[in-house]
N, C-alpha and C. Protein backbone atom coordinates (compact mmCIF):
# COMPACT_ATOMS: atom_id res chain seq x y z
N UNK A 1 16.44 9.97 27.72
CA UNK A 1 16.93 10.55 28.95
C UNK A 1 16.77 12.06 28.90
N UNK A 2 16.57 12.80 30.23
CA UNK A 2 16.47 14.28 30.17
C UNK A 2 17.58 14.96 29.36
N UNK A 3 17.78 15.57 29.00
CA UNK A 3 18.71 16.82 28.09
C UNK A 3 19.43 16.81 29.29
N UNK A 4 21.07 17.09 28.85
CA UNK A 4 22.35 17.49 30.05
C UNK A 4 22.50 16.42 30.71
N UNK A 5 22.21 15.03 30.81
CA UNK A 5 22.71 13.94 31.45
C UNK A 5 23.41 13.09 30.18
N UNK A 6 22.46 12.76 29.22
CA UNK A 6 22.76 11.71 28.49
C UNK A 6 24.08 12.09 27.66
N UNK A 7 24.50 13.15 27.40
CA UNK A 7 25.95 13.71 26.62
C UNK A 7 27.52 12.96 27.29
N UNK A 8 26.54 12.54 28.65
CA UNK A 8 27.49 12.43 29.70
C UNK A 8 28.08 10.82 29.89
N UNK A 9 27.15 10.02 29.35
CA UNK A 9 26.89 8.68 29.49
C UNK A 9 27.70 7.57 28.13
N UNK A 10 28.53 6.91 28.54
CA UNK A 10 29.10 6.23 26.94
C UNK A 10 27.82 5.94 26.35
N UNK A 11 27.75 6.42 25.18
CA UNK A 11 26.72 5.26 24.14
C UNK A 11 25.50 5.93 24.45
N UNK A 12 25.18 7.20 25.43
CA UNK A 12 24.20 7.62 25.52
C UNK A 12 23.23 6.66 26.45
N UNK A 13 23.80 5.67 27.24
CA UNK A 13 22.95 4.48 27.87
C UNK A 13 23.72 4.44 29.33
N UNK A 14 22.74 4.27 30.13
CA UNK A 14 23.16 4.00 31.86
C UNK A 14 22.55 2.66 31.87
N UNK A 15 22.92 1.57 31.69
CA UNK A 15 22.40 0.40 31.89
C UNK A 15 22.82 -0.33 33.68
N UNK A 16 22.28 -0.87 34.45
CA UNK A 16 22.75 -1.76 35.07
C UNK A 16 21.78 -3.04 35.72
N UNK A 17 22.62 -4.02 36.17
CA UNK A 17 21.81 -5.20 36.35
C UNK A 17 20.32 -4.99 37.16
N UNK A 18 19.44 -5.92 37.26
CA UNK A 18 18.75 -6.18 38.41
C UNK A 18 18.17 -7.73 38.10
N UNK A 19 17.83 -8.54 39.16
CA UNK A 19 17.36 -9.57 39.34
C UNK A 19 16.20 -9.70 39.62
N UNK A 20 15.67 -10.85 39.17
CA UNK A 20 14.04 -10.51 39.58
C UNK A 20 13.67 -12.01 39.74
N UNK A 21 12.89 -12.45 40.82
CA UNK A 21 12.59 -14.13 41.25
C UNK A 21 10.96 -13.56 41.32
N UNK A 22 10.64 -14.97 40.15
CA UNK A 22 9.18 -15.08 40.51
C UNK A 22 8.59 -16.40 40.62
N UNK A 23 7.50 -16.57 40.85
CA UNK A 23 7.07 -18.29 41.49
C UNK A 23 5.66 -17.91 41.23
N UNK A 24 5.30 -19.26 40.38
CA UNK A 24 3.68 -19.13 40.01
C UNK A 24 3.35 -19.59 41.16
N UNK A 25 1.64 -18.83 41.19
CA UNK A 25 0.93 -19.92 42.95
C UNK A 25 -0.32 -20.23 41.75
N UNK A 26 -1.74 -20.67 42.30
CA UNK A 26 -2.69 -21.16 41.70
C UNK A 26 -3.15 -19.90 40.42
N UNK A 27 -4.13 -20.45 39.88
CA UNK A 27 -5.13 -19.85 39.34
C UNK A 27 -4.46 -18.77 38.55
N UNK A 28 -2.78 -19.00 37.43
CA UNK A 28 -2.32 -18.25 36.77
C UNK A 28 -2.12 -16.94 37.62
N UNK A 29 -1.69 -16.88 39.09
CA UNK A 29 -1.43 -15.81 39.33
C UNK A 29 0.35 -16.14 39.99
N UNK A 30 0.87 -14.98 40.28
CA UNK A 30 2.81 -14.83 40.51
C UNK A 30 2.79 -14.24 40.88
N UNK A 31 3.94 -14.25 42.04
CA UNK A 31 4.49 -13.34 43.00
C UNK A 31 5.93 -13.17 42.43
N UNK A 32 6.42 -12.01 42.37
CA UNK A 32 7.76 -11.59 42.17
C UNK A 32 8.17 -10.81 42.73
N UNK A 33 9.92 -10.77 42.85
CA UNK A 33 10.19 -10.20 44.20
C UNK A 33 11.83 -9.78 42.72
N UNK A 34 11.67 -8.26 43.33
CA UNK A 34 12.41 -7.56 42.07
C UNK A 34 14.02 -7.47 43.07
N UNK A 35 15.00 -7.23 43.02
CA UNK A 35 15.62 -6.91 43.92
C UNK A 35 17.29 -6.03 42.71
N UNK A 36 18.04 -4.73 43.10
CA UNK A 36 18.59 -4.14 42.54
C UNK A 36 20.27 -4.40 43.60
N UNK A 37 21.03 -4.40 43.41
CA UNK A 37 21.90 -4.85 44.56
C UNK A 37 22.86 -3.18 44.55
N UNK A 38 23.06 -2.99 45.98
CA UNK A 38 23.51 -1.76 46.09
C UNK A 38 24.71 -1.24 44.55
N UNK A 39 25.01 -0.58 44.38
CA UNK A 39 25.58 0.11 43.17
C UNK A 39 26.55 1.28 43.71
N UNK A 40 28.00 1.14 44.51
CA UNK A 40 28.48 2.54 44.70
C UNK A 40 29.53 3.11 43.67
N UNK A 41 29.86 4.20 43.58
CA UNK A 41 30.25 4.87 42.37
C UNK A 41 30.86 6.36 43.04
N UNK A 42 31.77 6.75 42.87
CA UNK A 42 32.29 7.84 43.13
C UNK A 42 31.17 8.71 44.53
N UNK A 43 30.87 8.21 45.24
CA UNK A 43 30.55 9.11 46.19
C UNK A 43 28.90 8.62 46.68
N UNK A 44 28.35 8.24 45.06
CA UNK A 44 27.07 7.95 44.74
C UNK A 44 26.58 6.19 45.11
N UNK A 45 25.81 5.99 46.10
CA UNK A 45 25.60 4.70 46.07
C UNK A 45 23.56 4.37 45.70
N UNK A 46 23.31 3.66 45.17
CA UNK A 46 21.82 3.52 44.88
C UNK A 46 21.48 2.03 45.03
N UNK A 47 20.42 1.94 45.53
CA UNK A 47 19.71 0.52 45.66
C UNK A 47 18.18 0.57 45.44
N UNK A 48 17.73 -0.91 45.23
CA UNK A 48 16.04 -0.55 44.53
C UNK A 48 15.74 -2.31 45.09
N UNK A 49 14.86 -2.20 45.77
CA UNK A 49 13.92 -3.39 46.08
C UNK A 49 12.05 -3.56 45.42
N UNK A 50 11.51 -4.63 45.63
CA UNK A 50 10.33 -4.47 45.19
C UNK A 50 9.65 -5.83 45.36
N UNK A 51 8.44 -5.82 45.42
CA UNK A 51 7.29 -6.79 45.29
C UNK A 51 6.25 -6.62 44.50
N UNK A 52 5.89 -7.32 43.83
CA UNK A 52 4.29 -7.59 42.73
C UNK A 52 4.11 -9.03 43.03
N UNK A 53 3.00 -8.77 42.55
CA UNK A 53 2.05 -9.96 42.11
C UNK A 53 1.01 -9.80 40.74
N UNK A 54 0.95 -10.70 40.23
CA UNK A 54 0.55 -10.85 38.72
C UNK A 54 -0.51 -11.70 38.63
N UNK A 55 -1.64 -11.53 37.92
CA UNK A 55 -2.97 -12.63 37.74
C UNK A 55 -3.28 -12.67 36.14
N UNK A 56 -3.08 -13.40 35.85
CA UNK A 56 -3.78 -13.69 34.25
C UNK A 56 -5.20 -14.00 33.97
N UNK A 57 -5.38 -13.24 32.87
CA UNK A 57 -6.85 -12.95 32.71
C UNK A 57 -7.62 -12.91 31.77
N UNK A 58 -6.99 -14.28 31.08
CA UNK A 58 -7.18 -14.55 29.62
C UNK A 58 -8.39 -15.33 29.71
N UNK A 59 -8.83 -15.95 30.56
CA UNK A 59 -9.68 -17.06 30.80
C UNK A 59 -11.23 -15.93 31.17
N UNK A 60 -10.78 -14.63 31.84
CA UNK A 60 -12.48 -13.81 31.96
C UNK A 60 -12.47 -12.85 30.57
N UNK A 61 -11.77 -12.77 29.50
CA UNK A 61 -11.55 -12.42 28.28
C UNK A 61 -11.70 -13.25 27.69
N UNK A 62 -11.80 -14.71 27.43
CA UNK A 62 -12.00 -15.79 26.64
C UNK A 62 -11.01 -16.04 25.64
N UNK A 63 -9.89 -16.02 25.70
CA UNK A 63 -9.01 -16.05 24.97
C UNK A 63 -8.38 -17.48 24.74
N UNK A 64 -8.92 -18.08 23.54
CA UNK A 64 -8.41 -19.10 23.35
C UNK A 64 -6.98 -20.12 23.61
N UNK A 65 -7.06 -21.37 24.71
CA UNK A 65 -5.93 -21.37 25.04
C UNK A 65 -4.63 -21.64 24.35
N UNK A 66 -4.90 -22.31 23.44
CA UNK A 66 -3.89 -22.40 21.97
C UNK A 66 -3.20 -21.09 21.48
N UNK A 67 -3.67 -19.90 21.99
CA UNK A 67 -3.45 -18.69 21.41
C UNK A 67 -2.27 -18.19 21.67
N UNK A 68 -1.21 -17.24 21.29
CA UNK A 68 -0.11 -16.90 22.02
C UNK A 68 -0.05 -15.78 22.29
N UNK A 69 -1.39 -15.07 22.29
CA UNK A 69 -2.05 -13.87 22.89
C UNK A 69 -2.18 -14.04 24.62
N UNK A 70 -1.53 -13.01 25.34
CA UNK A 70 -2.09 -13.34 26.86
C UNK A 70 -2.33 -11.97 27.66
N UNK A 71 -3.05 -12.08 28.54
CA UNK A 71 -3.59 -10.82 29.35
C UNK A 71 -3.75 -10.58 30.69
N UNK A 72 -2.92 -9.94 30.93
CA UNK A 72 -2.55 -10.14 32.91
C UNK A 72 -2.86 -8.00 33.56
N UNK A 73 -3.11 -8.88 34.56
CA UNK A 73 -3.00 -7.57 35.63
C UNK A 73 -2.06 -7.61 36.71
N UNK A 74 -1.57 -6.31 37.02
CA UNK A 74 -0.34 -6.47 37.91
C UNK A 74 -0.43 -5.49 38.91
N UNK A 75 -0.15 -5.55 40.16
CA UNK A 75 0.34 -4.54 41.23
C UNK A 75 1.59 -5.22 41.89
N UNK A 76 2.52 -3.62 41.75
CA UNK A 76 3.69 -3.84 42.34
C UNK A 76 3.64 -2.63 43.14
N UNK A 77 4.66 -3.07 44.25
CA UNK A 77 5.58 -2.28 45.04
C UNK A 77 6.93 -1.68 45.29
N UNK A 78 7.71 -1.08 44.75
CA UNK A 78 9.00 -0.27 44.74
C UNK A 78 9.42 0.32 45.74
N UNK A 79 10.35 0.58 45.83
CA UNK A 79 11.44 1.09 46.99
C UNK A 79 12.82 1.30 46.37
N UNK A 80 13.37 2.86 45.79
CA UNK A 80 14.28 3.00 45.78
C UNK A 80 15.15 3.99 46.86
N UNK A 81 16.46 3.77 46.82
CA UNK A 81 16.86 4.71 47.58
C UNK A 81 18.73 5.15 46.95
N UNK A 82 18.94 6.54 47.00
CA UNK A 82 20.64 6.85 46.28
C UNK A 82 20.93 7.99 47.37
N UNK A 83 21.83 7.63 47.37
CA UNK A 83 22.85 8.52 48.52
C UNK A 83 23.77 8.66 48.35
N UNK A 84 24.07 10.21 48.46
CA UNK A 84 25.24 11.24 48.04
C UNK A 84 25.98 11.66 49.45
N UNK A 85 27.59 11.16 49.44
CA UNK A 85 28.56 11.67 50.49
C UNK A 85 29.67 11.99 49.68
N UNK A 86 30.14 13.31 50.05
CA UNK A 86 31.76 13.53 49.91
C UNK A 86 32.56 13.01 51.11
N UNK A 87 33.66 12.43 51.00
CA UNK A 87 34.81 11.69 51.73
C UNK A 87 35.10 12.79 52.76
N UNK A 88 35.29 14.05 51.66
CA UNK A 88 36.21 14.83 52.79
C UNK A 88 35.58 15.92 53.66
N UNK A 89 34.16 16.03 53.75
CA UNK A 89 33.55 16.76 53.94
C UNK A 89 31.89 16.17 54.73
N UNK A 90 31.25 17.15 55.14
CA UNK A 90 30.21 16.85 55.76
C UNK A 90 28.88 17.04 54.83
N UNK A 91 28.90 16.92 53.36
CA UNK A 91 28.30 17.14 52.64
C UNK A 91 27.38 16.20 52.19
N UNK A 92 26.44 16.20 51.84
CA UNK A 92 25.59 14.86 51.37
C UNK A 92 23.87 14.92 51.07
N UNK A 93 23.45 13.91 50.35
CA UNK A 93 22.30 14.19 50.12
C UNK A 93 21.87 12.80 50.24
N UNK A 94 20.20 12.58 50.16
CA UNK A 94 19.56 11.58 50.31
C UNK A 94 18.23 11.96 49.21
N UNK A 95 17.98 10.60 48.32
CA UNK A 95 16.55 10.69 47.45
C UNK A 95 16.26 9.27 47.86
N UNK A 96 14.68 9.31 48.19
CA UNK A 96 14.07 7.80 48.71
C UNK A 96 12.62 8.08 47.86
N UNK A 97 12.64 7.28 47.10
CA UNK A 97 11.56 6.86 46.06
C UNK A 97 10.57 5.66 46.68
N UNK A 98 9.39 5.74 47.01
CA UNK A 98 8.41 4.18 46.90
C UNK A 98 6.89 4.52 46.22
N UNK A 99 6.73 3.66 45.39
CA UNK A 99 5.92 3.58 44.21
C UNK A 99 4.77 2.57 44.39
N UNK A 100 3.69 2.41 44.08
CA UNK A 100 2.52 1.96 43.94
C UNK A 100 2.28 1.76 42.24
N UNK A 101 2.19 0.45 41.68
CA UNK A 101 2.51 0.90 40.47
C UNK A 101 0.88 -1.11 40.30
N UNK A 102 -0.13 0.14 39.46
CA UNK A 102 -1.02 -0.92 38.60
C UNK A 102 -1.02 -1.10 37.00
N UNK A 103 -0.64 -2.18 36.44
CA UNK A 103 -0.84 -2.56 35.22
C UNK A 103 -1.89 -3.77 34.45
N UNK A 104 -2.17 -3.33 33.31
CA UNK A 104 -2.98 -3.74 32.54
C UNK A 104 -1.72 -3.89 31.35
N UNK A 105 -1.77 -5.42 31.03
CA UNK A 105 -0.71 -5.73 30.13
C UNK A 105 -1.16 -6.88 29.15
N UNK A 106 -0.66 -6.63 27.92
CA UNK A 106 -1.00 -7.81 26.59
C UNK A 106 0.08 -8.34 26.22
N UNK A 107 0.31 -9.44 26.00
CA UNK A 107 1.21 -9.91 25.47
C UNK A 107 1.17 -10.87 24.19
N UNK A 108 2.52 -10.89 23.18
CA UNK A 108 2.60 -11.86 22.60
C UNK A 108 3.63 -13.05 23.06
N UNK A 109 3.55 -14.54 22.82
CA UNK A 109 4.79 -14.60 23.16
C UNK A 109 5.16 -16.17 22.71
N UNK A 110 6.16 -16.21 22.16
CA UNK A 110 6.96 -17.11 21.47
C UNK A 110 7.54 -18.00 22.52
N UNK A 111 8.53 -18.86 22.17
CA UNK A 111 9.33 -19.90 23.30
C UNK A 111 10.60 -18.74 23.05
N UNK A 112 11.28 -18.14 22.60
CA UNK A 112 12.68 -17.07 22.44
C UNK A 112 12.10 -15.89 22.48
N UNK A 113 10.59 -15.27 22.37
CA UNK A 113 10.49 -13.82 22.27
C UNK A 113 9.08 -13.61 22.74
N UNK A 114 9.06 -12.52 23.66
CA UNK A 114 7.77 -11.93 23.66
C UNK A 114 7.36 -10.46 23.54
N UNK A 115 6.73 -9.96 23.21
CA UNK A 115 6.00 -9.06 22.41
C UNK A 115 5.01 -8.23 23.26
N UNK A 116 4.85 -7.14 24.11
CA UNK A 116 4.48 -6.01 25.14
C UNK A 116 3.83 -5.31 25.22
N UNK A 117 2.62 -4.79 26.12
CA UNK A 117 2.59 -3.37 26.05
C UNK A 117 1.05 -3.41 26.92
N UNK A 118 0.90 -1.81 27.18
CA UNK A 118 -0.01 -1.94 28.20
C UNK A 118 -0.39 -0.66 28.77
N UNK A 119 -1.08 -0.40 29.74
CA UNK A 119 -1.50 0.94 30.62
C UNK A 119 -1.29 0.78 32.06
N UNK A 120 -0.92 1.58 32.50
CA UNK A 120 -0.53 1.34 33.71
C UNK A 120 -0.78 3.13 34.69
N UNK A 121 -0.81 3.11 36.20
CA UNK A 121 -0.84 4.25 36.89
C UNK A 121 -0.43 4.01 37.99
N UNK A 122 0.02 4.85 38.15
CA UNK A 122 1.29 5.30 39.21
C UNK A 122 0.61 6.20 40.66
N UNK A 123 1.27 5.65 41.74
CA UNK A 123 1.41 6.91 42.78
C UNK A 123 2.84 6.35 43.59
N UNK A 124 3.51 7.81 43.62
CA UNK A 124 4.86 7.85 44.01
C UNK A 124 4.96 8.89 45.14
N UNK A 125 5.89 8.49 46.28
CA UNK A 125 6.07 8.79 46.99
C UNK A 125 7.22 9.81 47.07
N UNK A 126 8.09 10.74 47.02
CA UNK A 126 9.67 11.02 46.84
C UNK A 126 9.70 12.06 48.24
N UNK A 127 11.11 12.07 47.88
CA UNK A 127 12.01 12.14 49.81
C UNK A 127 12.99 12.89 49.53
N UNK A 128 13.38 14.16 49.21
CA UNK A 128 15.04 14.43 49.04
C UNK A 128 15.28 15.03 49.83
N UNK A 129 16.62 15.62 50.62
CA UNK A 129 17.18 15.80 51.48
C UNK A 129 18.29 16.23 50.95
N UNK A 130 19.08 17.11 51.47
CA UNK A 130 20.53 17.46 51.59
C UNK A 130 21.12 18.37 52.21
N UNK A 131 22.29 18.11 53.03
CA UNK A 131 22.80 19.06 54.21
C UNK A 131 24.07 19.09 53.60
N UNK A 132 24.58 20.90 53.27
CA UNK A 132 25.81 21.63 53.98
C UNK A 132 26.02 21.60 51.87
N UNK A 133 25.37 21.48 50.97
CA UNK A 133 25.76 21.01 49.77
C UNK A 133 26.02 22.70 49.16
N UNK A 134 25.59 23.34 49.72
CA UNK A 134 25.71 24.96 48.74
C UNK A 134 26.15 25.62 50.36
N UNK A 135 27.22 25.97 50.55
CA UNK A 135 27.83 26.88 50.82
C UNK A 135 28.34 28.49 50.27
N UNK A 136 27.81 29.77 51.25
CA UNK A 136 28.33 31.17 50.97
C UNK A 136 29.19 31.53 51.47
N UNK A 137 30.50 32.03 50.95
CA UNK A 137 31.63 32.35 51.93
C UNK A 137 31.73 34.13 51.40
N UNK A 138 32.59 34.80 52.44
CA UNK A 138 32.31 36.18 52.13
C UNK A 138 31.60 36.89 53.39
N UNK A 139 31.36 38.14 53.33
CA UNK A 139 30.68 38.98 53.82
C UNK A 139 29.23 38.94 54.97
N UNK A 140 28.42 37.52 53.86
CA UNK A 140 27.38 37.57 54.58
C UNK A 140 27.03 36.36 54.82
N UNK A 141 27.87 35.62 54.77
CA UNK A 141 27.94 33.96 55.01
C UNK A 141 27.74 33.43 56.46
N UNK A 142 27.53 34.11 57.29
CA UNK A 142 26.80 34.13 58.51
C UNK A 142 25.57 34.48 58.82
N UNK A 143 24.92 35.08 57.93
CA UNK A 143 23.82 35.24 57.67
C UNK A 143 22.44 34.42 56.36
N UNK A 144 23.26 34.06 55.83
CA UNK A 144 22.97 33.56 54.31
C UNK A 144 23.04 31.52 54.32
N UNK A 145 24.43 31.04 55.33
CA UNK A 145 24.41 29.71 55.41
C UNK A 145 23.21 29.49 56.19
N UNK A 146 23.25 29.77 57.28
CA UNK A 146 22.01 28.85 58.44
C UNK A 146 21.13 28.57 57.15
N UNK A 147 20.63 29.17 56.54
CA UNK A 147 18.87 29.09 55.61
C UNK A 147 19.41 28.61 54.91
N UNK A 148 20.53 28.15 54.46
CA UNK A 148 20.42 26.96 52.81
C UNK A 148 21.04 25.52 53.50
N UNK A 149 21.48 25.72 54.63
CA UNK A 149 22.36 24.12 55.13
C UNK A 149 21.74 22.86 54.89
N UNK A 150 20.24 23.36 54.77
CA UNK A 150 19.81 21.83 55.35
C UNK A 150 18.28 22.14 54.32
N UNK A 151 18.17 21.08 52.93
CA UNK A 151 17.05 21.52 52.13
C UNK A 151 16.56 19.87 52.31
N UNK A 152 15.15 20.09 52.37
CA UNK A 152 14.28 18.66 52.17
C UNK A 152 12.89 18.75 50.91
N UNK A 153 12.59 18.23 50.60
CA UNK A 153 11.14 17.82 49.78
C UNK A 153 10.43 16.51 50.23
N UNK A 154 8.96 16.49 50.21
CA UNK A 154 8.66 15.69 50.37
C UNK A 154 7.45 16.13 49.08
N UNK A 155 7.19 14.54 48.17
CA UNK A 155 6.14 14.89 47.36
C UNK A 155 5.40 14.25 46.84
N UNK A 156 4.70 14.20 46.48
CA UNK A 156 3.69 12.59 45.84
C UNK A 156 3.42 13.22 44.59
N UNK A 157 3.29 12.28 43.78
CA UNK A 157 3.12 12.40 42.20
C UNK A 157 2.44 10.71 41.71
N UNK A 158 1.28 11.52 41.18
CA UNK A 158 0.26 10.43 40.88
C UNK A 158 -0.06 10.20 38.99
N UNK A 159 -0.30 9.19 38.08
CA UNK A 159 -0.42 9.79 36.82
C UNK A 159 -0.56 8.36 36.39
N UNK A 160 -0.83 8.07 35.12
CA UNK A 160 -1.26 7.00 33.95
C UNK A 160 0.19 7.47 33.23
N UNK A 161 0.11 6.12 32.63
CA UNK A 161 1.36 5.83 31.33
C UNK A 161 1.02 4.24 30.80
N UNK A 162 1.61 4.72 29.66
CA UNK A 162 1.45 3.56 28.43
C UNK A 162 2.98 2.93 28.43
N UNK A 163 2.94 1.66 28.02
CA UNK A 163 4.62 1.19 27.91
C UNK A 163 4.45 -0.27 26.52
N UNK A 164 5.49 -0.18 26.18
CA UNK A 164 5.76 -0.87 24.77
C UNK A 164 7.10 -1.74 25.59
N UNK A 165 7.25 -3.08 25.32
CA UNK A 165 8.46 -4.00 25.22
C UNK A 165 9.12 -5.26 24.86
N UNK A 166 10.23 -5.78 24.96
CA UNK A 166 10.18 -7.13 24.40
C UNK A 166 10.82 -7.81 25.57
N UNK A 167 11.18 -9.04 25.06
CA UNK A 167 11.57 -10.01 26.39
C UNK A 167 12.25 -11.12 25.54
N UNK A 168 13.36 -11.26 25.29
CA UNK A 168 14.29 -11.95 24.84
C UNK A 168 14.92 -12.91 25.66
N UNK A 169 14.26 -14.45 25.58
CA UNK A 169 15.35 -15.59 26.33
C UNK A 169 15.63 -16.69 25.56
N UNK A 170 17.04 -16.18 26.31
CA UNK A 170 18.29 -16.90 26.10
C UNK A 170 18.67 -18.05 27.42
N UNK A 171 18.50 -19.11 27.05
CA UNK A 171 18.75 -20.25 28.08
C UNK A 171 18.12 -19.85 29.41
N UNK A 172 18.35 -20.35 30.75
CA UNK A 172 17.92 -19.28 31.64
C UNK A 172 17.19 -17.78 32.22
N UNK A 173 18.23 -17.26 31.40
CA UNK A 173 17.91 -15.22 31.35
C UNK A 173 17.38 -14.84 30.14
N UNK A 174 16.53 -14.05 31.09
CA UNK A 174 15.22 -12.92 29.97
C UNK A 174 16.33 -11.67 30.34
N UNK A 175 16.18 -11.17 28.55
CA UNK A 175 16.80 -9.35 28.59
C UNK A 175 15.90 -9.26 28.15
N UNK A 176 15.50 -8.04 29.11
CA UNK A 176 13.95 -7.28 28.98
C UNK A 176 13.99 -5.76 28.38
N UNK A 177 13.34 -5.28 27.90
CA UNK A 177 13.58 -3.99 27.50
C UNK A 177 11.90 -3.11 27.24
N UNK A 178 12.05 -2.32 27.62
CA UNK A 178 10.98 -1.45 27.82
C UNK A 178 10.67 0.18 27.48
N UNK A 179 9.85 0.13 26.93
CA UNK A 179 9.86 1.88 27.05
C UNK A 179 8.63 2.55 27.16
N UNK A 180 8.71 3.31 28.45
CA UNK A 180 7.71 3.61 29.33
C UNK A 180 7.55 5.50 28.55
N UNK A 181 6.10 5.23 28.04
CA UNK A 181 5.34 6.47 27.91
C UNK A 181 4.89 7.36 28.52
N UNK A 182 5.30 8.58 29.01
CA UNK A 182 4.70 9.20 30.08
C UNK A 182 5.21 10.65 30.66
N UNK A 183 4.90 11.43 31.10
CA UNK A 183 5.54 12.71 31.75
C UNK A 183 6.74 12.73 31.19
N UNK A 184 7.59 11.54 31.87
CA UNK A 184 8.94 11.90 31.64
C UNK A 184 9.46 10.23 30.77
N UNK A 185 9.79 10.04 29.46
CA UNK A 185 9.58 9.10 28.78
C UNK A 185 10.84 8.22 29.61
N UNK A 186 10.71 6.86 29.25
CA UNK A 186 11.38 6.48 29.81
C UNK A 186 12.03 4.46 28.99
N UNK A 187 13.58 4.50 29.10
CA UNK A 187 13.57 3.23 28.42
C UNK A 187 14.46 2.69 29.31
């Protein structure tokens, strides 16, 4: 995690759920449909939706089918969004994230464990916004508020990354775990 957040966090970890439904169709390929369920928290609420689809591609690699070696390609779609209100005030912000995300992935994989990793590239969309959040009081605070009330970004950020992970199931549920190589590392 970036420096100045994680000091902040029990255990040094922000974990929370997400669900993810997928359904094979022909020819070793899957559709999955990621879904994050709203999350509110002191002021802070965040939600994350998504779509991929997955094709395996062990068969134009020749990869023996007995093998527990496997090789897929993936494009997904993302959509996050977190929003900042104070109760007592007219204060607030908005960040809206949507992602374009291609992977190239290997796997190992057992009946209890599988074994990760891959290349992947990104193009991201981001959105921030926030009105009335830095206030000047004083002297020249009639002059100085109008120009900070209301700040936006809009930005795209495009790039490659490598990722390492495992996939642990237990009856039903896979705990997945990942750690994404890149600009800004990520687990």
């Amino acid at each position: 995690l970036p420096p100045g957040i994680k000091s902040d966090l029990p255990n040094e970890v922000f974990a929370l759920p997400s669900f993810t439904f997928s359904m094979g169709l022909l020819a070793e390929t899957e559709i999955q449909l990621n879904y994050f369920p709203e999350y509110s928290a002191e002021g802070v609420a965040y939600s994350s939706r998504g779509i991929g689809i997955k094709h395996g591609i062990d068969r134009y690699l020749n990869i023996n089918q007995e093998s527990k070696w496997n090789a897929a390609i993936s494009l997904n779609y993302i959509s996050s969004d977190m929003q900042y209100e104070r109760e007592t005030s007219d204060i607030n912000a908005d960040f809206d994230i949507s992602s374009f995300i291609g992977n190239a992935l290997v796997s190992y994989d057992t009946k209890a464990l599988s074994l990760f990793g891959g290349l992947g590239y990104f193009s991201s969309n981001y959105a921030f916004s926030m009105n009335n959040i830095v206030t000047i009081s004083g002297e020249y605070a009639d002059v100085f508020n109008p120009l900070i009330e209301d700040y936006s970004i809009d930005e795209k950020k495009v790039g490659s990354f490598a990722f390492v992970g495992l996939n642990l199931k237990i009856l039903f549920f896979d705990l997945i775990t990942k750690y994404n190589i890149q600009e800004y590392n990520s687990l």
